[in-house]
C-alpha atoms as a PDB file:
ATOM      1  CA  UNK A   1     -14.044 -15.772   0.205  1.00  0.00           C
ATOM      2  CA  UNK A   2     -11.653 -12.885   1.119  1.00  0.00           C
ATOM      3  CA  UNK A   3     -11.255 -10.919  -1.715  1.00  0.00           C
ATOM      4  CA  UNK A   4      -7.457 -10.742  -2.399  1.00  0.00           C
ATOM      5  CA  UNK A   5      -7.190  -6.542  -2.798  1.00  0.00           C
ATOM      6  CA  UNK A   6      -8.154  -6.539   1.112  1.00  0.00           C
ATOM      7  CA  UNK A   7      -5.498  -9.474   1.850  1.00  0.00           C
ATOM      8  CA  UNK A   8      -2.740  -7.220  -0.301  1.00  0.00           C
ATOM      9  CA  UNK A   9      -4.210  -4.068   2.011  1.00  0.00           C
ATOM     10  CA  UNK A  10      -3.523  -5.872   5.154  1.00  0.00           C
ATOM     11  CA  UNK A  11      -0.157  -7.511   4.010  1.00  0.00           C
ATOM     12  CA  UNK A  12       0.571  -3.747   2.846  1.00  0.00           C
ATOM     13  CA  UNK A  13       0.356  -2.792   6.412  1.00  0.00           C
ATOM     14  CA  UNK A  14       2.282  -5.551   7.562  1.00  0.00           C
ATOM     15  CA  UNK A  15       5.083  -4.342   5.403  1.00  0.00           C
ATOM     16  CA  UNK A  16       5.010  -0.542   6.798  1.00  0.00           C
ATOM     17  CA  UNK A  17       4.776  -1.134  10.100  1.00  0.00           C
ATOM     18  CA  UNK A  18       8.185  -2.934  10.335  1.00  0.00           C
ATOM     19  CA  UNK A  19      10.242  -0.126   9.482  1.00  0.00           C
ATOM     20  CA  UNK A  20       8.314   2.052  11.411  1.00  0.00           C
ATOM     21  CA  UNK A  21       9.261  -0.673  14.416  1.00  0.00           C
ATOM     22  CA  UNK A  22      12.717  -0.767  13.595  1.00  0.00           C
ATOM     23  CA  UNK A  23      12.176   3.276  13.777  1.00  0.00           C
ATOM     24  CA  UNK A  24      11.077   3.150  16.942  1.00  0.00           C
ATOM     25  CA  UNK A  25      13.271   0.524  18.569  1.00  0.00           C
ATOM     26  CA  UNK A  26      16.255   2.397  17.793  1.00  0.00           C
ATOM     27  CA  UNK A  27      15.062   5.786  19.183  1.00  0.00           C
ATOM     28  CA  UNK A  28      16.258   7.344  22.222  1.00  0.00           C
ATOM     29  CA  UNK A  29      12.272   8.012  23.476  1.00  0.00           C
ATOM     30  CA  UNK A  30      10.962   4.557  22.105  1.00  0.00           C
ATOM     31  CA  UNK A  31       7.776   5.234  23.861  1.00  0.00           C
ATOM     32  CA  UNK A  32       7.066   8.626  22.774  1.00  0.00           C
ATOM     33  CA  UNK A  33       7.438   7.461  18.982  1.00  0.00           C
ATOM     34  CA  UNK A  34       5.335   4.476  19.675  1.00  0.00           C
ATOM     35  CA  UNK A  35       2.796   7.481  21.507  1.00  0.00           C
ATOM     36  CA  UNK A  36       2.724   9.229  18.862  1.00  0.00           C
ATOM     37  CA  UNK A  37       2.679   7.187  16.502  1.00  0.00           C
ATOM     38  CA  UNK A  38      -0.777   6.135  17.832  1.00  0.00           C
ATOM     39  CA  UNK A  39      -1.791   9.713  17.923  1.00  0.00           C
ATOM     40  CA  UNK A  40      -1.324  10.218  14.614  1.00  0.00           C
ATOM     41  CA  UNK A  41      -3.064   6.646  13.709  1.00  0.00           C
ATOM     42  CA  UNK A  42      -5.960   8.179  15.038  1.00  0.00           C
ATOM     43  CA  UNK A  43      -5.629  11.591  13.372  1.00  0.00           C
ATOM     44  CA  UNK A  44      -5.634  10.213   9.975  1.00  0.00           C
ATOM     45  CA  UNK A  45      -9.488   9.472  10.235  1.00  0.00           C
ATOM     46  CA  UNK A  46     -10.363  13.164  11.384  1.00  0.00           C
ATOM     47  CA  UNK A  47      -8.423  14.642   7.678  1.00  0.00           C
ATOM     48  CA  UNK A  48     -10.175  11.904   6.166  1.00  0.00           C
ATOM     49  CA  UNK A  49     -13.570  13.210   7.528  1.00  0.00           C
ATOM     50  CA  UNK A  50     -12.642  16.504   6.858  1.00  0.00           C
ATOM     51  CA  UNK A  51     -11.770  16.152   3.393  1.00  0.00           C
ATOM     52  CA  UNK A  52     -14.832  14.808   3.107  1.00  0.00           C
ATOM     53  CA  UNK A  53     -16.971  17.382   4.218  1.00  0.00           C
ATOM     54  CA  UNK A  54     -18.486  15.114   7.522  1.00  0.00           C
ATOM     55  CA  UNK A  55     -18.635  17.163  10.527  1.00  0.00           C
ATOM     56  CA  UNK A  56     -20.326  14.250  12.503  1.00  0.00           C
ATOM     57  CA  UNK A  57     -17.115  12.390  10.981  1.00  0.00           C
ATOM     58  CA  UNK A  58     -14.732  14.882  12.075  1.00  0.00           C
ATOM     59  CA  UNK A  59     -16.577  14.963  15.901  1.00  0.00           C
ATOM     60  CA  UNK A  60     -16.291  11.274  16.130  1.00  0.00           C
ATOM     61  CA  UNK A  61     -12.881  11.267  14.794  1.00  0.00           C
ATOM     62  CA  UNK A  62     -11.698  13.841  17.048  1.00  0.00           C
ATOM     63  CA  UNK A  63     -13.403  11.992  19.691  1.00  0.00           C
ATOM     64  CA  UNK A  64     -11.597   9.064  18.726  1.00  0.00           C
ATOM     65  CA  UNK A  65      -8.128  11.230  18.766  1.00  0.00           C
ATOM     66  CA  UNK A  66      -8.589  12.092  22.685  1.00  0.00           C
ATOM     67  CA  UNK A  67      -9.444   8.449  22.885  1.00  0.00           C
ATOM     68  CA  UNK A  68      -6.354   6.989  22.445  1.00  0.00           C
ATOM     69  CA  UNK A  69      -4.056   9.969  23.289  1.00  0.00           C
ATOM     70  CA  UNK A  70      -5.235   8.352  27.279  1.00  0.00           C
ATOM     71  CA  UNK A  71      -3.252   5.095  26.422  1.00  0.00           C
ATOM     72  CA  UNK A  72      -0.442   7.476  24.373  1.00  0.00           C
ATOM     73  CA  UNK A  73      -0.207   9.239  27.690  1.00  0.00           C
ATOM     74  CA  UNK A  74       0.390   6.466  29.818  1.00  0.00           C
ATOM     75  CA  UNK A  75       2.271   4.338  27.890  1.00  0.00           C
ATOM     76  CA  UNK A  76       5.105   7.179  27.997  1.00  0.00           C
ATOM     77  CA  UNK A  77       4.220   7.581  31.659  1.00  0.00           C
ATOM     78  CA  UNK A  78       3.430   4.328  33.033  1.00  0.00           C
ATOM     79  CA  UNK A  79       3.939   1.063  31.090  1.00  0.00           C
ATOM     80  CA  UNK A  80       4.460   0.019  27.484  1.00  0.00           C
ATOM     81  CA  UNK A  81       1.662  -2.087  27.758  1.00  0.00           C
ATOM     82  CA  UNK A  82      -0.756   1.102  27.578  1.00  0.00           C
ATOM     83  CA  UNK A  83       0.614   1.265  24.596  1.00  0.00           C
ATOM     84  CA  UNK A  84       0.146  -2.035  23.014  1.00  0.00           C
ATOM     85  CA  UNK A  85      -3.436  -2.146  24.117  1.00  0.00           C
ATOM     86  CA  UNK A  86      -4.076   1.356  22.781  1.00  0.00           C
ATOM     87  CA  UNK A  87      -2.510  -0.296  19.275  1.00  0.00           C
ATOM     88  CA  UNK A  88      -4.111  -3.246  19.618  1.00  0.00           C
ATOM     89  CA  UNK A  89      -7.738  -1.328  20.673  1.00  0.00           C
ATOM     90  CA  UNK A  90      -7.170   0.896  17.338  1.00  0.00           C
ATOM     91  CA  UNK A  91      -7.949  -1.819  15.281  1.00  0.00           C
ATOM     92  CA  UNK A  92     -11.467  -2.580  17.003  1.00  0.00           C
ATOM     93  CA  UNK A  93     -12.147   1.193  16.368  1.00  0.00           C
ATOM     94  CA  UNK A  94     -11.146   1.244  12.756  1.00  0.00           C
ATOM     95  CA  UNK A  95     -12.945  -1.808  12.019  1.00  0.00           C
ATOM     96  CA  UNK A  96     -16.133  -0.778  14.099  1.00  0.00           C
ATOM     97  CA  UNK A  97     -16.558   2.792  12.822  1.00  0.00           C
ATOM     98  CA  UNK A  98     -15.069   1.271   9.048  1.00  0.00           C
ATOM     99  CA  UNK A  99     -16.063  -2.156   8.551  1.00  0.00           C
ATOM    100  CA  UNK A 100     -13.799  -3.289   5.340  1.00  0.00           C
ATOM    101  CA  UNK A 101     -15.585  -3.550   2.440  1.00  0.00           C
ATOM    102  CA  UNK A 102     -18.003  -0.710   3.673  1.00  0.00           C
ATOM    103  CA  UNK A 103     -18.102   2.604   1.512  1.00  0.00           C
ATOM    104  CA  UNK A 104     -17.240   5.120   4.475  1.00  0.00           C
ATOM    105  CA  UNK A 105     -14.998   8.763   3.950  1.00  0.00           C
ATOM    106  CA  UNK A 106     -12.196   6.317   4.532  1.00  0.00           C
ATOM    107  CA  UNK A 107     -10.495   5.367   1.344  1.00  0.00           C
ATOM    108  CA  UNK A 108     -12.067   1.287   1.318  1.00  0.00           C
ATOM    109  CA  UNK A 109      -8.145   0.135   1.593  1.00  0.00           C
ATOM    110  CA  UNK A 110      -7.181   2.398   4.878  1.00  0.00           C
ATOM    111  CA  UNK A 111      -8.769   0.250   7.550  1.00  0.00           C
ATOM    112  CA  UNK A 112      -7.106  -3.150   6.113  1.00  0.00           C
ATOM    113  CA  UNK A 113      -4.018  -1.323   5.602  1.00  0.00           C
ATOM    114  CA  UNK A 114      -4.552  -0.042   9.422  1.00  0.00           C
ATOM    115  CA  UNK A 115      -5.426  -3.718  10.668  1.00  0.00           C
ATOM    116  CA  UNK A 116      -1.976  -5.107   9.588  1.00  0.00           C
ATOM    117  CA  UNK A 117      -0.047  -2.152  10.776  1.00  0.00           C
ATOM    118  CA  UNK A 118      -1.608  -1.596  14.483  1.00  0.00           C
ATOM    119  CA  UNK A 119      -1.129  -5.464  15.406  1.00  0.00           C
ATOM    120  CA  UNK A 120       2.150  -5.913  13.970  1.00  0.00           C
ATOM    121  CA  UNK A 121       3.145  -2.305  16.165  1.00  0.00           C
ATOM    122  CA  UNK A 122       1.128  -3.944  19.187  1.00  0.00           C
ATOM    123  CA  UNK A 123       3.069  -7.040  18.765  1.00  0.00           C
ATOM    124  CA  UNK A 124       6.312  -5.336  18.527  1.00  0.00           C
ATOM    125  CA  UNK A 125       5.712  -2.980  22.058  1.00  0.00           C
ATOM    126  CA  UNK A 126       4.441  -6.431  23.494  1.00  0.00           C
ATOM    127  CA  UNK A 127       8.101  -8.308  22.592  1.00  0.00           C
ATOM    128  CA  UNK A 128       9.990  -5.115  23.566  1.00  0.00           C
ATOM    129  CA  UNK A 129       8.408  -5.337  27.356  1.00  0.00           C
ATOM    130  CA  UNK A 130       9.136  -9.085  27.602  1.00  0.00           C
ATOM    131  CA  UNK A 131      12.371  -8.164  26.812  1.00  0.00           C
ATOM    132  CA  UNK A 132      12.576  -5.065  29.116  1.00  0.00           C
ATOM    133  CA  UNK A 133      11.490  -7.169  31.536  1.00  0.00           C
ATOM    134  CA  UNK A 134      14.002 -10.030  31.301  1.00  0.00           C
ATOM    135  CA  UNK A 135      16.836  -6.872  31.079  1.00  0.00           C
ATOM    136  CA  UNK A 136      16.143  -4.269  32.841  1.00  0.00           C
ATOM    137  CA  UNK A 137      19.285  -2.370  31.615  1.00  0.00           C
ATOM    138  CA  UNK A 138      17.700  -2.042  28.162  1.00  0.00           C
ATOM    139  CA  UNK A 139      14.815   0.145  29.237  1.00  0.00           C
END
């Protein structure tokens, strides 16, 4: 049974991401907000770490930070779809490193929270290329 605090968690995220979406959609550099908003995704777990006193957690967070600034990167350069795979790829990280449910320097709620946030963003950039596609003038 899933217990319902982690179903609120992920619902929680849900709810952020989509005006955080709306944010982004509206922006003159869509991409770079989407970039960085990955960047900073990934940041999150290296203060976590920190503020927990875990240098192997900060390495592996940091790690994890140059990770997915290679997707940021060419999403802005390349193709939006860097950019919904480097969403969509965040949650396998969080969910590797912080299985939910595990005690981890993570507060237990961050990776569920994370989990409905990154797919709902991933989704979004995912829409917005279809749509890019089919209109090229809205790029």
């Amino acid at each position: 049974m899933i217990r319902k605090e982690l179903v609120v968690a992920v619902f929680a995220g849900v709810a952020l991401a989509l005006p955080y979406v709306l944010y982004a959609r509206r922006a003159r550099h869509r991409r770079r907000v989407f970039a960085a908003g990955l960047v900073i995704a990934a940041g999150v777990y290296v203060a976590f770490a920190a503020f927990a006193g875990t240098v192997e957690g900060v390495l592996v967070e940091s790690g994890g930070v140059l990770l997915f600034a290679i997707p940021a990167f060419l999403g802005v350069r390349r193709s939006t779809l860097f950019l919904a795979l480097g969403w969509a790829a965040h949650v396998g990280w969080d969910l590797l490193l912080h299985p939910l449910g595990t005690p981890s320097y993570a507060p237990w709620w961050y990776p569920a929270v994370c989990l409905g946030f990154d797919l709902v963003v991933a989704a979004a950039i995912l829409r917005s290329n279809t749509l890019d596609r089919q209109d090229p003038s809205s790029a």
